[in-house]
N, C-alpha and C. Protein backbone atom coordinates (compact mmCIF):
# COMPACT_ATOMS: atom_id res chain seq x y z
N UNK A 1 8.05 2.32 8.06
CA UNK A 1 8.60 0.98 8.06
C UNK A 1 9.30 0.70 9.37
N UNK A 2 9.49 -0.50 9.07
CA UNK A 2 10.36 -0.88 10.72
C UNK A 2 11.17 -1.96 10.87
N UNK A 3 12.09 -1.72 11.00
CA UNK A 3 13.18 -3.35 10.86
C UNK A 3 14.13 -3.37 11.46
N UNK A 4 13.83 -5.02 12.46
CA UNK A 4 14.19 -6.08 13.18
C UNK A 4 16.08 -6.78 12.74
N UNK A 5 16.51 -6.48 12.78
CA UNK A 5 17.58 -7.04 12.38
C UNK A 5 17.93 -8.49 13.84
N UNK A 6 17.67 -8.58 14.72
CA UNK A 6 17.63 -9.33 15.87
C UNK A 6 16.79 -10.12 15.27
N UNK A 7 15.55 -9.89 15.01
CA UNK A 7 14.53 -10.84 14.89
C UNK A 7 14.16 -11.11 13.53
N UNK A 8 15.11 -10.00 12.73
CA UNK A 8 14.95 -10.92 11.13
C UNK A 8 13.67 -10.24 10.69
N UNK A 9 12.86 -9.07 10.81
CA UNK A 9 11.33 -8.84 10.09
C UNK A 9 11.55 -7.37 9.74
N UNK A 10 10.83 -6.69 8.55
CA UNK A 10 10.87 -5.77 7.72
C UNK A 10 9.12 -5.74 7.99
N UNK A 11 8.82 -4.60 8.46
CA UNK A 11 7.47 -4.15 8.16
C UNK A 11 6.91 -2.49 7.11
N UNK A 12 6.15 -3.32 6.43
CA UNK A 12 5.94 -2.31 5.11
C UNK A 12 4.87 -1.64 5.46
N UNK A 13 4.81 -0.15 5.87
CA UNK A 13 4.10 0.64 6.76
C UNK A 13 3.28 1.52 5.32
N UNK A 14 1.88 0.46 5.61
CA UNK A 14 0.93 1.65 4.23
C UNK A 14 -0.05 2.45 5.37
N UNK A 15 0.06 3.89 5.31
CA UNK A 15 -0.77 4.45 5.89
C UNK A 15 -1.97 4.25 6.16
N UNK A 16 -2.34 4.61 7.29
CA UNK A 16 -3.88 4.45 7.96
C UNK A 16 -3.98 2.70 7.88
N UNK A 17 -3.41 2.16 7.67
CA UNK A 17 -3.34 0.70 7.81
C UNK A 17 -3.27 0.05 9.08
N UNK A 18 -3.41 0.90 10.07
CA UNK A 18 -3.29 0.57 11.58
C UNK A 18 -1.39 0.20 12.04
N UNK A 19 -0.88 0.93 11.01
CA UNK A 19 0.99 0.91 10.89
C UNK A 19 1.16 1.44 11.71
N UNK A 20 0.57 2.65 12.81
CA UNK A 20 1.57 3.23 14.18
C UNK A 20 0.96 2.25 15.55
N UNK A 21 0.49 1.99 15.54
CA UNK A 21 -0.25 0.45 16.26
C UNK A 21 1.08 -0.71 15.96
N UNK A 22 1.13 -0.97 14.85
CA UNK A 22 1.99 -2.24 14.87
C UNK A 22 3.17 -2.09 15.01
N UNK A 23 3.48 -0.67 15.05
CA UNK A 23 4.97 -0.09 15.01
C UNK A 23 5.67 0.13 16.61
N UNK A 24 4.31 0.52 17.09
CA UNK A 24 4.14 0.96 18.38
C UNK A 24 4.54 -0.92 19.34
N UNK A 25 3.72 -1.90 18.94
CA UNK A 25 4.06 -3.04 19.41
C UNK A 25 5.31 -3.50 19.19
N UNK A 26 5.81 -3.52 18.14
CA UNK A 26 7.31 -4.34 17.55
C UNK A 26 8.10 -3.33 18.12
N UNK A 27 8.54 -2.51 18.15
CA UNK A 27 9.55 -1.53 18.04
C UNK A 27 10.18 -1.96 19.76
N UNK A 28 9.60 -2.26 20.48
CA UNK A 28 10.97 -2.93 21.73
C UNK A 28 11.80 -4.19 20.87
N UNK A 29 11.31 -5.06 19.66
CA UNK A 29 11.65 -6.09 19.37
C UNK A 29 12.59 -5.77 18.41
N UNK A 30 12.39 -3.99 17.73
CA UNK A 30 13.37 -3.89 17.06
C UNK A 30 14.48 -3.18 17.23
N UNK A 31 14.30 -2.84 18.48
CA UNK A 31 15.66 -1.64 19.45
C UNK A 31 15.57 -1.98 21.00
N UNK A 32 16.72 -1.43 21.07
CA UNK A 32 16.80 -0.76 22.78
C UNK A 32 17.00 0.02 23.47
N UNK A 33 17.55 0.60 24.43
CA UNK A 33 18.23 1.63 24.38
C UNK A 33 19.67 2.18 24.35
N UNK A 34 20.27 0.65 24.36
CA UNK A 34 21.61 0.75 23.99
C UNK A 34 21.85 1.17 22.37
N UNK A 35 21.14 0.14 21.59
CA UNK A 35 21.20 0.85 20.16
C UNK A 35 20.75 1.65 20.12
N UNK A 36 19.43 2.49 20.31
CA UNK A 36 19.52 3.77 19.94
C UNK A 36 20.65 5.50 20.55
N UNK A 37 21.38 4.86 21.49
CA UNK A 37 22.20 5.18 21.98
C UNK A 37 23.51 5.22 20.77
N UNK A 38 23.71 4.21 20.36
CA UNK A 38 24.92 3.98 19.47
C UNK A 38 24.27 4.15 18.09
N UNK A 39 23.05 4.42 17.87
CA UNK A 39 22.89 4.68 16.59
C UNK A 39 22.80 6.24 16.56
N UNK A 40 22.35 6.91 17.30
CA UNK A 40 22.92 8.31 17.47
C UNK A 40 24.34 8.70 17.64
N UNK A 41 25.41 7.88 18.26
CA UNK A 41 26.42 8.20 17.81
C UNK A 41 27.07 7.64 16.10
N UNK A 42 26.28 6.43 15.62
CA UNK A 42 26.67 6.16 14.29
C UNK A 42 26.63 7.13 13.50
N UNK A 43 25.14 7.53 13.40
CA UNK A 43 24.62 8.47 12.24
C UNK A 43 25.37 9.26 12.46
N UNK A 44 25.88 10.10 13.30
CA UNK A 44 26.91 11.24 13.03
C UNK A 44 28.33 11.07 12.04
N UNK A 45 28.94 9.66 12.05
CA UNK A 45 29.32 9.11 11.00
C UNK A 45 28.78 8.95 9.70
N UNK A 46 27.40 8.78 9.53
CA UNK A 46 27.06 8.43 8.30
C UNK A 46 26.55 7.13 8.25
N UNK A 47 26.28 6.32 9.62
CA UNK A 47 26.06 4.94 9.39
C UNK A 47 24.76 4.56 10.36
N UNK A 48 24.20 3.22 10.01
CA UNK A 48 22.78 3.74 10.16
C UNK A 48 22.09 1.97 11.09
N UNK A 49 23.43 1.36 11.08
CA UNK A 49 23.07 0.27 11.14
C UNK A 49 22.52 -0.22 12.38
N UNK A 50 22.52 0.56 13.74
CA UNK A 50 21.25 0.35 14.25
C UNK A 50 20.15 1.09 14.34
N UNK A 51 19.81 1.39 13.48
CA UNK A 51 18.36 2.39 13.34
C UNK A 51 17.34 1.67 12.89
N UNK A 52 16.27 1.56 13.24
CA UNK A 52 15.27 1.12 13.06
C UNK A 52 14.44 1.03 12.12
N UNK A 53 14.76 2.38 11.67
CA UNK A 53 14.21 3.18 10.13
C UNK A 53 14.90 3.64 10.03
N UNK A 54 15.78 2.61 8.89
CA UNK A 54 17.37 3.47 8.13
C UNK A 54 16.20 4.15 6.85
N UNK A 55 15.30 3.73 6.68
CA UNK A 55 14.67 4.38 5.32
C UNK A 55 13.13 5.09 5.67
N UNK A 56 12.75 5.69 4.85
CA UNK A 56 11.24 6.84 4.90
C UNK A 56 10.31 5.60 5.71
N UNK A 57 9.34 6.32 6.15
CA UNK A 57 7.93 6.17 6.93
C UNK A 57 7.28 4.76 6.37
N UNK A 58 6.98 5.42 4.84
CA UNK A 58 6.50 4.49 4.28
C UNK A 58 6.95 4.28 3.05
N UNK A 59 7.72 3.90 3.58
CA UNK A 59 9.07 3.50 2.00
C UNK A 59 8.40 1.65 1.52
N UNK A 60 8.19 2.07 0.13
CA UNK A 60 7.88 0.24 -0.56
C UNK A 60 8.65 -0.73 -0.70
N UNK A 61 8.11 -1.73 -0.46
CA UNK A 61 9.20 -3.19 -0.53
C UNK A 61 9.93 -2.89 -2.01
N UNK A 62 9.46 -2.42 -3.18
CA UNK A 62 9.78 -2.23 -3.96
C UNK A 62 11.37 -1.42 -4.06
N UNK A 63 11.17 -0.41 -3.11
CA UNK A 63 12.42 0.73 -3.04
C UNK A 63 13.28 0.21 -1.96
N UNK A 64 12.87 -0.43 -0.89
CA UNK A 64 13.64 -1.49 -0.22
C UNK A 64 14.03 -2.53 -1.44
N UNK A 65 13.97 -2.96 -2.19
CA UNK A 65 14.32 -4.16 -2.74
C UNK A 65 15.98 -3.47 -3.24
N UNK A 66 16.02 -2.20 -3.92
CA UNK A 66 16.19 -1.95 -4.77
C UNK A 66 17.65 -1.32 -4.01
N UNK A 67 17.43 -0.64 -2.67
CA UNK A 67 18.25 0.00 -2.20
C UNK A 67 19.19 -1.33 -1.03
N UNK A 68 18.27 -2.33 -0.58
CA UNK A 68 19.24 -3.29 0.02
C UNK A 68 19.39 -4.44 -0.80
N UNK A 69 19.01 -4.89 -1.76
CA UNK A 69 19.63 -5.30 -2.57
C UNK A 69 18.48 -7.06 -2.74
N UNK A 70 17.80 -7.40 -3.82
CA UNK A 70 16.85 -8.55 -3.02
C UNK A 70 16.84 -9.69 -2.17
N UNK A 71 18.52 -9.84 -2.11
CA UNK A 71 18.94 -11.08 -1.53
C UNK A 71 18.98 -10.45 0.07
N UNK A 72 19.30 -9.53 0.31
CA UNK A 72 19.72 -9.03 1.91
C UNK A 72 17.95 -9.07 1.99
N UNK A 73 17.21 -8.16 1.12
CA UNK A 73 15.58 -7.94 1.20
C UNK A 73 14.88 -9.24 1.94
N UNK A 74 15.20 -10.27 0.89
CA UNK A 74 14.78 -11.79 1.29
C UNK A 74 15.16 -12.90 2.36
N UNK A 75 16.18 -11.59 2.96
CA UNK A 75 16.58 -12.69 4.21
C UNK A 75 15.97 -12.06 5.56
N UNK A 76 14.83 -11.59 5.37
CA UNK A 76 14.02 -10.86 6.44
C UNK A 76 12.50 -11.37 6.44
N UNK A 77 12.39 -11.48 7.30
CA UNK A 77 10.38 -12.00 7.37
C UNK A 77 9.87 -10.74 7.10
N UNK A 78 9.24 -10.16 5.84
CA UNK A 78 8.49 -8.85 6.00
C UNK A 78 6.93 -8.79 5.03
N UNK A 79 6.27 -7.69 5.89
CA UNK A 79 5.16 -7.95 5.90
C UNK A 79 4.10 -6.55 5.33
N UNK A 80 2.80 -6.94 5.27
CA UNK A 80 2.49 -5.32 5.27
C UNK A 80 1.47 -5.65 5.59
N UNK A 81 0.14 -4.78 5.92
CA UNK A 81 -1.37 -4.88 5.82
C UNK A 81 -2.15 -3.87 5.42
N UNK A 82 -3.03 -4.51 4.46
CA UNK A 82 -4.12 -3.93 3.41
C UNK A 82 -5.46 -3.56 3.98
N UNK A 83 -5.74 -2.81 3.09
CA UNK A 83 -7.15 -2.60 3.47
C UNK A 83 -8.68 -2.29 2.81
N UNK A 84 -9.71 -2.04 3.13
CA UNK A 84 -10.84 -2.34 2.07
C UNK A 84 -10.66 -1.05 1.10
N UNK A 85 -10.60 -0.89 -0.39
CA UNK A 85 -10.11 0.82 -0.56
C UNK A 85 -11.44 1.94 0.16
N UNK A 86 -12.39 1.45 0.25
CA UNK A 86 -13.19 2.72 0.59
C UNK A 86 -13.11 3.12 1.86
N UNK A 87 -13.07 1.94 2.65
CA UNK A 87 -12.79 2.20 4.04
C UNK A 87 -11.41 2.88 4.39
N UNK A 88 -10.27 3.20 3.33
CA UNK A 88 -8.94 3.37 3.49
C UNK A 88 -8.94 4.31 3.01
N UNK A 89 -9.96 5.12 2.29
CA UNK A 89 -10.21 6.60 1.67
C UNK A 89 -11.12 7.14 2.73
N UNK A 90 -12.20 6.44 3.76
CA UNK A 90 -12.77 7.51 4.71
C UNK A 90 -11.34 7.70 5.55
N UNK A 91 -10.65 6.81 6.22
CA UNK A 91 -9.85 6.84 6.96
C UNK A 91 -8.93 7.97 6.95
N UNK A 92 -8.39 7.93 5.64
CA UNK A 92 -7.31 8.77 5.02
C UNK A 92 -8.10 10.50 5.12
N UNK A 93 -8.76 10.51 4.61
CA UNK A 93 -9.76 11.98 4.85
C UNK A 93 -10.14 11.93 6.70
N UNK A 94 -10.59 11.90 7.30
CA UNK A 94 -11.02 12.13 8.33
C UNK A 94 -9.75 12.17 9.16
N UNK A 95 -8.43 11.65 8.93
CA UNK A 95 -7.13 11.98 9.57
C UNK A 95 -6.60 13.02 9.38
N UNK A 96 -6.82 13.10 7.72
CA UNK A 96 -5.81 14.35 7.59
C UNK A 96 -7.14 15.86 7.49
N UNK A 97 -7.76 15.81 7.66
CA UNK A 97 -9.15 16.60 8.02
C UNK A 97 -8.77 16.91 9.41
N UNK A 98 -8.43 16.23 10.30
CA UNK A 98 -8.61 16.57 12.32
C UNK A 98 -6.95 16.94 12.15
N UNK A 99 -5.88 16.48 11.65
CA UNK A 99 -4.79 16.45 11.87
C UNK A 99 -4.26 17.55 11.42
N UNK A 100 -3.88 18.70 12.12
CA UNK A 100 -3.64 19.81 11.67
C UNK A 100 -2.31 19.99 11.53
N UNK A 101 -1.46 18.64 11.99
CA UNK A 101 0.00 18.24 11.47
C UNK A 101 0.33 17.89 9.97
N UNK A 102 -0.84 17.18 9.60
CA UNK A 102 -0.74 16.80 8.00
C UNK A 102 -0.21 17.49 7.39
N UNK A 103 0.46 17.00 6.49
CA UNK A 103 1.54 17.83 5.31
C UNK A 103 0.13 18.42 4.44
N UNK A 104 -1.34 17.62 4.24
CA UNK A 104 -1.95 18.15 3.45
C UNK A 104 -3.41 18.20 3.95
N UNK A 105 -2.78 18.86 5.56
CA UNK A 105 -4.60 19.42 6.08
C UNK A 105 -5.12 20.49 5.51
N UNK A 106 -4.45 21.28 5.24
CA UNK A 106 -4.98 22.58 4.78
C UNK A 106 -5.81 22.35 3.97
N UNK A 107 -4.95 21.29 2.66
CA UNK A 107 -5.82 20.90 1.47
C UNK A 107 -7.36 20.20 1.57
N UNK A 108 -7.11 19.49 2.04
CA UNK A 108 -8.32 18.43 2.44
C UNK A 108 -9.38 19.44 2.98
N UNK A 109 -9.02 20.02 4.18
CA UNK A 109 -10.16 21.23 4.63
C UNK A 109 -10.62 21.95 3.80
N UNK A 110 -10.02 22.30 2.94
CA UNK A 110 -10.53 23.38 1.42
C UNK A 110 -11.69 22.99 1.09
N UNK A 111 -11.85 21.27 0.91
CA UNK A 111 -12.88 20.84 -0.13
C UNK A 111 -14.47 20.86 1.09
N UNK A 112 -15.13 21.19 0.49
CA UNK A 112 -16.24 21.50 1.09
C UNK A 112 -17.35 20.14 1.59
N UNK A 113 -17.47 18.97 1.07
CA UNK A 113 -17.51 17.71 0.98
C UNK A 113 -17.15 16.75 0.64
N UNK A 114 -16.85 15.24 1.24
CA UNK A 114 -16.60 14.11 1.23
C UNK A 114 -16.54 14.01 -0.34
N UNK A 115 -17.78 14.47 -1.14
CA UNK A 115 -17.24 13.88 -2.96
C UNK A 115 -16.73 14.51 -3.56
N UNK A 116 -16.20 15.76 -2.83
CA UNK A 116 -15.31 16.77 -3.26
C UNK A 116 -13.76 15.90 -3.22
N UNK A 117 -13.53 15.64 -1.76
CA UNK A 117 -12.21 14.91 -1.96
C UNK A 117 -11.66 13.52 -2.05
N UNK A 118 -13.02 12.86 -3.08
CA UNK A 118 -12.71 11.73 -3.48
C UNK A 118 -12.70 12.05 -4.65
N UNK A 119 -13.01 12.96 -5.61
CA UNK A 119 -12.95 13.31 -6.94
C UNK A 119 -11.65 13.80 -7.07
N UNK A 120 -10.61 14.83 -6.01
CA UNK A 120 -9.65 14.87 -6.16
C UNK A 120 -8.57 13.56 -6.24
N UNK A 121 -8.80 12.93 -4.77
CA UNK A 121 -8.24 11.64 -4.17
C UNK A 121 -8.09 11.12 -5.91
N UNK A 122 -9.16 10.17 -6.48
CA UNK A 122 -8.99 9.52 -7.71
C UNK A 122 -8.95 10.23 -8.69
N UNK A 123 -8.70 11.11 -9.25
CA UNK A 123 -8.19 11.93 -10.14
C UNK A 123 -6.20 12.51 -10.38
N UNK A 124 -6.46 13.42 -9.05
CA UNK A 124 -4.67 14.13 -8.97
C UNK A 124 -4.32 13.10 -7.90
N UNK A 125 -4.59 12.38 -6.87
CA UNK A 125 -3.54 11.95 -5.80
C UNK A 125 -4.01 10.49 -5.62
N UNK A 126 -4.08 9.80 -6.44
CA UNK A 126 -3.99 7.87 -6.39
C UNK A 126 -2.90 7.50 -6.18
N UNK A 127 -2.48 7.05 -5.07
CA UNK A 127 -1.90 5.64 -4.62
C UNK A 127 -2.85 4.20 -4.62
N UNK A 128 -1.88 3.71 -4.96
CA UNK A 128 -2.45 2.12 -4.75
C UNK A 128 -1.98 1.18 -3.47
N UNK A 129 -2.38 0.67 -3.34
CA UNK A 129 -1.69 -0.53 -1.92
C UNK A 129 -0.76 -1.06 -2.15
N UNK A 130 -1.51 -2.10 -3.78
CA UNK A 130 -0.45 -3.46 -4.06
C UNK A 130 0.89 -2.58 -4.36
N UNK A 131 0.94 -1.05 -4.67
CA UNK A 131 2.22 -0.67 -5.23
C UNK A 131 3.23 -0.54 -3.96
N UNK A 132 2.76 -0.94 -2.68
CA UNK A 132 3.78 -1.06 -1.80
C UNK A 132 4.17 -2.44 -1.39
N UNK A 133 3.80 -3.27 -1.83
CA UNK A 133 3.76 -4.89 -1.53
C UNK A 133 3.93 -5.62 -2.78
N UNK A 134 4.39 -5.36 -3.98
CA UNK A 134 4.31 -5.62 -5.24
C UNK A 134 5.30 -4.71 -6.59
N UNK A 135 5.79 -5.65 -7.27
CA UNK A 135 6.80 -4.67 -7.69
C UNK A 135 5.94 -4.50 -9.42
N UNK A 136 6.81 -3.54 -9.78
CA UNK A 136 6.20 -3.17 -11.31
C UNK A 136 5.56 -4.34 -11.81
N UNK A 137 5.75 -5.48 -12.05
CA UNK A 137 6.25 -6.72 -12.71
C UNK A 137 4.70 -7.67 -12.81
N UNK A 138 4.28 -6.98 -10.86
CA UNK A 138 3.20 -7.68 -10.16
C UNK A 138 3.35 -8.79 -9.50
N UNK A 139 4.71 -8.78 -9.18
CA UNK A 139 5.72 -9.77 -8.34
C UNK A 139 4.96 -9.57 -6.62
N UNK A 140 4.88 -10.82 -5.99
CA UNK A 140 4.58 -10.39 -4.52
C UNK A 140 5.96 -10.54 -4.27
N UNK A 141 6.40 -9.32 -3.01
CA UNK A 141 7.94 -8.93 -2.83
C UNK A 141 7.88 -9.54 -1.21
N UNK A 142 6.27 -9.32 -0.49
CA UNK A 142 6.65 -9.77 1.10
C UNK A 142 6.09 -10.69 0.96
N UNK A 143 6.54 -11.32 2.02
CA UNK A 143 6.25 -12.63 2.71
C UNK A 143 4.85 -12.53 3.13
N UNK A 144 4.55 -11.13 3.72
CA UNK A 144 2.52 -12.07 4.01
C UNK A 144 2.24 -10.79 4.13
N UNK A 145 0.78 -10.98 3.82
CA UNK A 145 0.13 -9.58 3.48
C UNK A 145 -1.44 -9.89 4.57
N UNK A 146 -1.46 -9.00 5.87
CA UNK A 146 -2.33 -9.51 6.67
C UNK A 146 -3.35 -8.45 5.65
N UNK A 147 -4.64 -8.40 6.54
CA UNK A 147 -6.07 -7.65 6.24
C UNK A 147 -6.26 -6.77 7.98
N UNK A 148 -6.26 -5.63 7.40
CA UNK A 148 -6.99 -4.31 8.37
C UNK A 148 -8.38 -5.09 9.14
N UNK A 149 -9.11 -5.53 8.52
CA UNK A 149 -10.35 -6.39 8.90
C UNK A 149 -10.00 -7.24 9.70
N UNK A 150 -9.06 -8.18 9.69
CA UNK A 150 -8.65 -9.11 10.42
C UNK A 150 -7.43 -9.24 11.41
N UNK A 151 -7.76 -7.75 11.42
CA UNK A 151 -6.54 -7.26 12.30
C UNK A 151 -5.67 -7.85 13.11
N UNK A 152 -6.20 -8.18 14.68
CA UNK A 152 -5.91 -9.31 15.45
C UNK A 152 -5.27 -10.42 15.52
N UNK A 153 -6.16 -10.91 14.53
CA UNK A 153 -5.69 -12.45 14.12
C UNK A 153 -4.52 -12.46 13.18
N UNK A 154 -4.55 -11.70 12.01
CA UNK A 154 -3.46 -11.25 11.38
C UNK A 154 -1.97 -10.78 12.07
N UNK A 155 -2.21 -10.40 13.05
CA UNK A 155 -1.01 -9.61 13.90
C UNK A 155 -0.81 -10.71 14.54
N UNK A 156 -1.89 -11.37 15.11
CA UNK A 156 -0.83 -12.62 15.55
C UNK A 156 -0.11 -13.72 15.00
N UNK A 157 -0.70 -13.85 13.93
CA UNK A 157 0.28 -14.82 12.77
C UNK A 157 1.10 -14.56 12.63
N UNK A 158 1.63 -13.08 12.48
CA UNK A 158 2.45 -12.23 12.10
C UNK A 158 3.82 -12.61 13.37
N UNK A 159 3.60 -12.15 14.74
CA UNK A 159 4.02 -12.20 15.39
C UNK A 159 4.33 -14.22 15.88
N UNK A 160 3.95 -15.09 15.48
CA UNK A 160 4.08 -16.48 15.51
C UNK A 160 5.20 -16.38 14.64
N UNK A 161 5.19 -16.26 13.52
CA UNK A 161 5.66 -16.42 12.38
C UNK A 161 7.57 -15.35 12.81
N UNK A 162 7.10 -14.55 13.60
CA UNK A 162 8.52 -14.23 13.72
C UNK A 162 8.98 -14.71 15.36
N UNK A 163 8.73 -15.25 15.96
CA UNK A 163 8.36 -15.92 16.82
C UNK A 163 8.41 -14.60 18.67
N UNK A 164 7.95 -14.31 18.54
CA UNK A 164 7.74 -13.24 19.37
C UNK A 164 6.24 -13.45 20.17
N UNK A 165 6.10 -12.58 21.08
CA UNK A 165 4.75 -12.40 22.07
C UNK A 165 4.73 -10.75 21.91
N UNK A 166 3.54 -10.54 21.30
CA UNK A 166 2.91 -8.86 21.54
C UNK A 166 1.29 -8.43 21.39
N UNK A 167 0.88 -7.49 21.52
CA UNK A 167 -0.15 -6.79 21.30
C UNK A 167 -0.36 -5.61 20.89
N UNK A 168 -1.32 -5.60 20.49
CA UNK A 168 -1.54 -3.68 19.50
C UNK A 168 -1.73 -2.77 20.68
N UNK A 169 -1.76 -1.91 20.47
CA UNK A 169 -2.26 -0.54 20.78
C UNK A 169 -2.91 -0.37 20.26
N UNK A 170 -4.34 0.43 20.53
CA UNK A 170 -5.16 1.34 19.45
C UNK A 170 -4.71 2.72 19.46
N UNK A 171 -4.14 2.93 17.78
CA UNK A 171 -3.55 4.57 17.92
C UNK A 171 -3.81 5.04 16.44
N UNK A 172 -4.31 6.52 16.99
CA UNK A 172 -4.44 7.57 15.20
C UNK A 172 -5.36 6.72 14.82
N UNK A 173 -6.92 6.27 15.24
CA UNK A 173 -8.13 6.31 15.95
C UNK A 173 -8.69 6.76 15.42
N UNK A 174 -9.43 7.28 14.12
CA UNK A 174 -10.05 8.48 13.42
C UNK A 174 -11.81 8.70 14.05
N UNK A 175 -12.31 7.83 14.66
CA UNK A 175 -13.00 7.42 15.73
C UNK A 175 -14.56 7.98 14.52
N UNK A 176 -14.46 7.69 13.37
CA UNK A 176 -15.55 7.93 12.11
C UNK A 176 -16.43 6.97 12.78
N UNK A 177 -17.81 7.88 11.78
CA UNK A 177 -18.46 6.73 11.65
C UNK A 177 -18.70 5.86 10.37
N UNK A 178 -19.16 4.69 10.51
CA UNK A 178 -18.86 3.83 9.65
C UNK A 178 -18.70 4.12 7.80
N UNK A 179 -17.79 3.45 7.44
CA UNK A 179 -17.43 4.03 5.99
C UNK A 179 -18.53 3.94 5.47
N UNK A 180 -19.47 3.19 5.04
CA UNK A 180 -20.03 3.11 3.88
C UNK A 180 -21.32 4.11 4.16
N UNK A 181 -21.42 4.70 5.34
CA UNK A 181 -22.37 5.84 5.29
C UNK A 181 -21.69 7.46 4.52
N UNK A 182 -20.18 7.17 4.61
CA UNK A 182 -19.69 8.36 3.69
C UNK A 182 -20.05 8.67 2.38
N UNK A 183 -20.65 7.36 1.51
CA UNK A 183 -20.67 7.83 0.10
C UNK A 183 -22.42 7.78 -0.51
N UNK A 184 -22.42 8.07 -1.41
CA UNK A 184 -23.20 7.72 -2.33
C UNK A 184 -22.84 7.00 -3.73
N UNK A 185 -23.65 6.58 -4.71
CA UNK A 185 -23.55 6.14 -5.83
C UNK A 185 -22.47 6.57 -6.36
N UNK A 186 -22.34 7.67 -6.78
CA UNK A 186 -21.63 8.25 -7.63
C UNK A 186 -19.90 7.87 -6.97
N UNK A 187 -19.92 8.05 -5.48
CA UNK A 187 -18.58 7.91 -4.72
C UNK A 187 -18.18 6.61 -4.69
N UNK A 188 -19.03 5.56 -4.61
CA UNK A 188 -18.57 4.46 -4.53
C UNK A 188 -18.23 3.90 -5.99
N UNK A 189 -18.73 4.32 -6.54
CA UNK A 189 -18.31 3.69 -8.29
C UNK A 189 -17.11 4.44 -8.47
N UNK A 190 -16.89 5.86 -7.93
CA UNK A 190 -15.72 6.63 -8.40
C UNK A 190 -14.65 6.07 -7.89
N UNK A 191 -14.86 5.23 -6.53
CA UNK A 191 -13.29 4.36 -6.00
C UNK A 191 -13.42 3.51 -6.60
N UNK A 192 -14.54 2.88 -6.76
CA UNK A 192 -13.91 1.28 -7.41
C UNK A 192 -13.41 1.71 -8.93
N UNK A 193 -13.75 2.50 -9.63
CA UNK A 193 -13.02 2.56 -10.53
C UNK A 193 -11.54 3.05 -10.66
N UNK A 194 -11.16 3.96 -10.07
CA UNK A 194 -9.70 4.66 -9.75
C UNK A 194 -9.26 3.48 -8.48
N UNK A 195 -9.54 2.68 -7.83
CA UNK A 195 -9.25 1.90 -6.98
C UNK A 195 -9.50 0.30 -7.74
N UNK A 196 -9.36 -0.10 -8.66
CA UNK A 196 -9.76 -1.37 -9.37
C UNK A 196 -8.93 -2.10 -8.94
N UNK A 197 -7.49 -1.71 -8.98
CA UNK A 197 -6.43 -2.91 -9.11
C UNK A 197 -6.43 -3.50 -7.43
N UNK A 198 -6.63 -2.57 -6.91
CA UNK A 198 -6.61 -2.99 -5.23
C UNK A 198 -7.71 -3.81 -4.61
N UNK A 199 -8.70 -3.49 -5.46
CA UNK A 199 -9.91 -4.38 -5.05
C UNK A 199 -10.01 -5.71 -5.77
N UNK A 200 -9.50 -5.64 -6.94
CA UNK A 200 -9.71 -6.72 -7.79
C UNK A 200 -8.35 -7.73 -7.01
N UNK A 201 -7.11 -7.30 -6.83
CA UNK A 201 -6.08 -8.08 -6.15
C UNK A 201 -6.32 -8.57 -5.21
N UNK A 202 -6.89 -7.77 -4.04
CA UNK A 202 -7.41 -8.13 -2.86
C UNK A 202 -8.40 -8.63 -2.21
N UNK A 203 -9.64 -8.75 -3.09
CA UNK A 203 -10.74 -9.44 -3.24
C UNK A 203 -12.00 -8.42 -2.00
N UNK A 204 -11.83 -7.16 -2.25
CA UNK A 204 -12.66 -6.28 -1.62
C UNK A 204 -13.85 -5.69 -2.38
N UNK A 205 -15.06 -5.56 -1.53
CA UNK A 205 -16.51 -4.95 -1.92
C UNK A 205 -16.45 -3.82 -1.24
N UNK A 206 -17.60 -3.22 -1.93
CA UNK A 206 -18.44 -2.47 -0.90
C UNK A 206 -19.40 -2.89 0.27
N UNK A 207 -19.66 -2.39 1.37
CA UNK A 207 -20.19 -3.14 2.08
C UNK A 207 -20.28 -3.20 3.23
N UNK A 208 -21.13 -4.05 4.15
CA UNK A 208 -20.96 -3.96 5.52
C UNK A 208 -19.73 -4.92 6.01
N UNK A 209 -19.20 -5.70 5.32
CA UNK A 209 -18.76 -6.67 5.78
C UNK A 209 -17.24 -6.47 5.09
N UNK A 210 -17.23 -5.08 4.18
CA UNK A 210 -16.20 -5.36 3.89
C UNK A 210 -14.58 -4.82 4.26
């Protein structure tokens, strides 16, 4: 996550979502080096208030709501961006597959093929998207929810909307080739089914286009 207190914006960082890219752009907009200067002497106090990420990586609007309270939550422009689920399951495997930093490369390398660790993926380790942009309830909690697909254009709304000038970086790159050559029958029915609520919310196929 990442938050602007100058500029008023909360960004809801869902992995492989192109989040160290957008983090990588905002983050002069959300520090300097004077605050991080004085937020290293805060935290030694216990206080956090210029830090950038007073909370986890990818902490949910949900647990933000909950820990700053919804009214402080709602007085911030914040945002997140989604993505197609299959294309967000090659992504997720082929990172933590090369990334020998991953908390769970080891694991991933174990499985011997791609429908090996999508049978795990939707079985023992489902996350959902909307559960970081959406509260139990099925409440939308941010203000705008761009598309991975529409990257660009999305980031710049984004950046209008908080009224700023920036650009991405391309970073953590998994440099695959295209998702939908990863699966077969059996793989693609196995996400959309353990992946329903994300596709059905978000209005995603399988596909070239999607």
């Amino acid at each position: 996550m990442l938050l602007s207190r100058k500029h008023r914006f909360i960004f809801i960082h869902i992995y492989k979502n192109a989040g160290s890219s957008i983090v990588n752009a905002l983050l002069p907009f959300a520090t300097n080096v004077l605050q991080q200067r004085l937020n290293r002497l805060f935290s030694a106090a216990g206080i956090s208030y210029f830090d950038h990420q007073p909370y986890r990586d990818h902490v949910t609007a949900s647990e933000l709501v909950d820990a700053m309270s919804c009214r402080v939550f709602r007085s911030f422009f914040s945002f997140g961006i989604v993505r197609n689920p299959w294309s967000w399951q090659v992504s997720q495997y082929e990172y933590m597959r090369k990334n020998a930093d991953h908390f769970q490369h080891d694991l991933v390398r174990r499985f011997r093929t791609f429908e090996e660790y999508i049978e795990w993926r939707c079985v023992h380790d489902r996350r959902l998207q909307k559960d970081f942009l959406y509260s139990e309830r099925g409440e939308q909690l941010v203000d705008y929810i761009g598309r991975y697909e529409n990257l660009n254009r999305d980031f710049d709304a984004i950046c209008a909307r908080i009224g700023i000038a920036a650009s991405l970086p391309r970073l953590n790159v998994s440099g695959a080739k295209p998702y939908w050559e990863y699966y077969n029958e059996a793989t693609v029915s196995r996400v959309r089914e353990a992946f329903a609520p994300d596709i059905e919310l978000f209005g995603y196929g399988f596909g070239f286009d999607g």
